[in-house]
Protein backbone atom coordinates (compact mmCIF):
# COMPACT_ATOMS: atom_id res chain seq x y z
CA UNK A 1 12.43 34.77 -6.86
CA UNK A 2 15.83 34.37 -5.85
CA UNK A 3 16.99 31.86 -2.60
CA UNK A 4 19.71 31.97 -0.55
CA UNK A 5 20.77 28.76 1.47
CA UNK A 6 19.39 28.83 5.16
CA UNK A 7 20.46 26.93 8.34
CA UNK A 8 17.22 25.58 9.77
CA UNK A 9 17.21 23.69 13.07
CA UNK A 10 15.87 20.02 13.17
CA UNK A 11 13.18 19.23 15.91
CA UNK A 12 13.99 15.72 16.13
CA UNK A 13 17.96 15.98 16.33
CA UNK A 14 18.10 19.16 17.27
CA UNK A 15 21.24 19.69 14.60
CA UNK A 16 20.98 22.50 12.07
CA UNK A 17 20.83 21.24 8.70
CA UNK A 18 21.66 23.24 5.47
CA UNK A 19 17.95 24.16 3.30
CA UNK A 20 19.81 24.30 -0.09
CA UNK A 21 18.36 26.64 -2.78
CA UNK A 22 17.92 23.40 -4.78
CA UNK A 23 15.69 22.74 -1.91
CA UNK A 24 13.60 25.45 -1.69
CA UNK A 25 13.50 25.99 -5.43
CA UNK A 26 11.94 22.70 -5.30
CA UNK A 27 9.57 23.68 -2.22
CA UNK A 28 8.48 26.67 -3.88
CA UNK A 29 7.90 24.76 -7.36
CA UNK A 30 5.56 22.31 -5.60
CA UNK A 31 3.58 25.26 -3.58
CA UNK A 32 5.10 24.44 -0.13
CA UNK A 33 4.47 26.99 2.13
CA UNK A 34 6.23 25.63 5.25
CA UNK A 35 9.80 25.38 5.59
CA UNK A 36 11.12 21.75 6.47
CA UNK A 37 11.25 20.92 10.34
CA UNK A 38 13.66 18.12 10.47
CA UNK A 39 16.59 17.04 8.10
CA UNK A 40 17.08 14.35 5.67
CA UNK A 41 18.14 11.63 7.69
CA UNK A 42 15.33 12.43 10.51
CA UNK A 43 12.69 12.89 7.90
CA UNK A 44 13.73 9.40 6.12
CA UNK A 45 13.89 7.80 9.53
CA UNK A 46 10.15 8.87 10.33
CA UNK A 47 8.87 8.02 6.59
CA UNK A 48 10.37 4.49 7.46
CA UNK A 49 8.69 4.08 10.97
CA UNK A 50 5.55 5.17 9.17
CA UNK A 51 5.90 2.24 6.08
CA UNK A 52 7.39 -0.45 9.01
CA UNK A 53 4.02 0.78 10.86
CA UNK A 54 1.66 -0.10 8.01
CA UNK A 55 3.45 -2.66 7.44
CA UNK A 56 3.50 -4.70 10.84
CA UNK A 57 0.01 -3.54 11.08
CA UNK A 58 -1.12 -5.94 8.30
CA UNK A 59 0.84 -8.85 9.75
CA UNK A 60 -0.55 -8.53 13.16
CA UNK A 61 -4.47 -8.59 12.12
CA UNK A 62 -5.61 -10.88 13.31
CA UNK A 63 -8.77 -13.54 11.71
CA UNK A 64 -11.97 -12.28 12.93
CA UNK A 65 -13.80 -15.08 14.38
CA UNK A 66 -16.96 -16.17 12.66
CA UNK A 67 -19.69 -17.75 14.26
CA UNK A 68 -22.22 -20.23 11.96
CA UNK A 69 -25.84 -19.10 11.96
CA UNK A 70 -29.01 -20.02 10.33
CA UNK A 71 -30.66 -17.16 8.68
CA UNK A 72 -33.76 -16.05 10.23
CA UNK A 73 -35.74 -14.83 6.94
CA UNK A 74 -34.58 -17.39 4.55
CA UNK A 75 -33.19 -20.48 6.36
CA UNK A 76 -29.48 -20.49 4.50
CA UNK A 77 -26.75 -21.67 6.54
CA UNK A 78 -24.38 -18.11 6.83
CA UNK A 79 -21.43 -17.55 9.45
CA UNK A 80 -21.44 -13.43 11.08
CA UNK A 81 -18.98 -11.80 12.94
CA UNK A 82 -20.31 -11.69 16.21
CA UNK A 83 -21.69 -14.34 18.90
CA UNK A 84 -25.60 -14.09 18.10
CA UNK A 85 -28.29 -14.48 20.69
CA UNK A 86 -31.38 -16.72 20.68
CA UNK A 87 -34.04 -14.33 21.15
CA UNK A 88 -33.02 -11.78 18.03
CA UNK A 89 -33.05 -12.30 14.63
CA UNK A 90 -29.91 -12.84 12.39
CA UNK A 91 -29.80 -12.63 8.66
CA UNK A 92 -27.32 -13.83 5.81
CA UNK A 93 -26.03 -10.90 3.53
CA UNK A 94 -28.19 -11.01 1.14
CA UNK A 95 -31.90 -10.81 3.96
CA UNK A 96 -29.62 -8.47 5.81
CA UNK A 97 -29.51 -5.84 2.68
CA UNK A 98 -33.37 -6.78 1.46
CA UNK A 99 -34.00 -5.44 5.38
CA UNK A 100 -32.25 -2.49 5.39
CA UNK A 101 -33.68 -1.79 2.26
CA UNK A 102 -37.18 -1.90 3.52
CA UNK A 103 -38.01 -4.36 1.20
């Protein structure tokens, strides 16, 4: 198959950019249907808002808070996730499982 360069039109900075046949030799040699819809520097710019994204995000989480707990089943000293209530039940990890288990 034989390519000829295009002029396709960038939706972020709405400048035409140049699809090389380089380019689409490449697009076509990795099954790419789609022609690209922005151009180099926009597409770089949005993979790097996606890795500063993931990024930040792990920085930000925050600790869960844990809350200590006696186990209801077997008496062990635990800590859960969540602020548990007198009147139900609350197992460690291990009484949790053997319950959901039905054992």
């Amino acid at each position: 198959m034989s390519f000829k360069e295009k002029r396709l039109y960038c939706i972020d900075c709405k400048q035409y950019f140049a699809f090389t046949v380089d380019e689409q030799e490449f697009h076509a040699a990795q099954g790419f249907i789609n022609e690209p819809r922005r151009c180099k520097t926009c597409r770089q710019a949005k993979k790097n808002d996606h890795t500063e994204i993931e990024t930040h995000g792990e920085e930000n989480h925050t600790q869960r808070q844990m809350f200590p707990v006696i186990c209801s089943k077997c008496g062990k000293s635990t800590r859960v996730p969540f602020q548990p209530h007198e009147d139900k039940s609350v197992f460690c990890s291990d009484c949790y499982i053997k319950t959901k288990m039905g054992r």
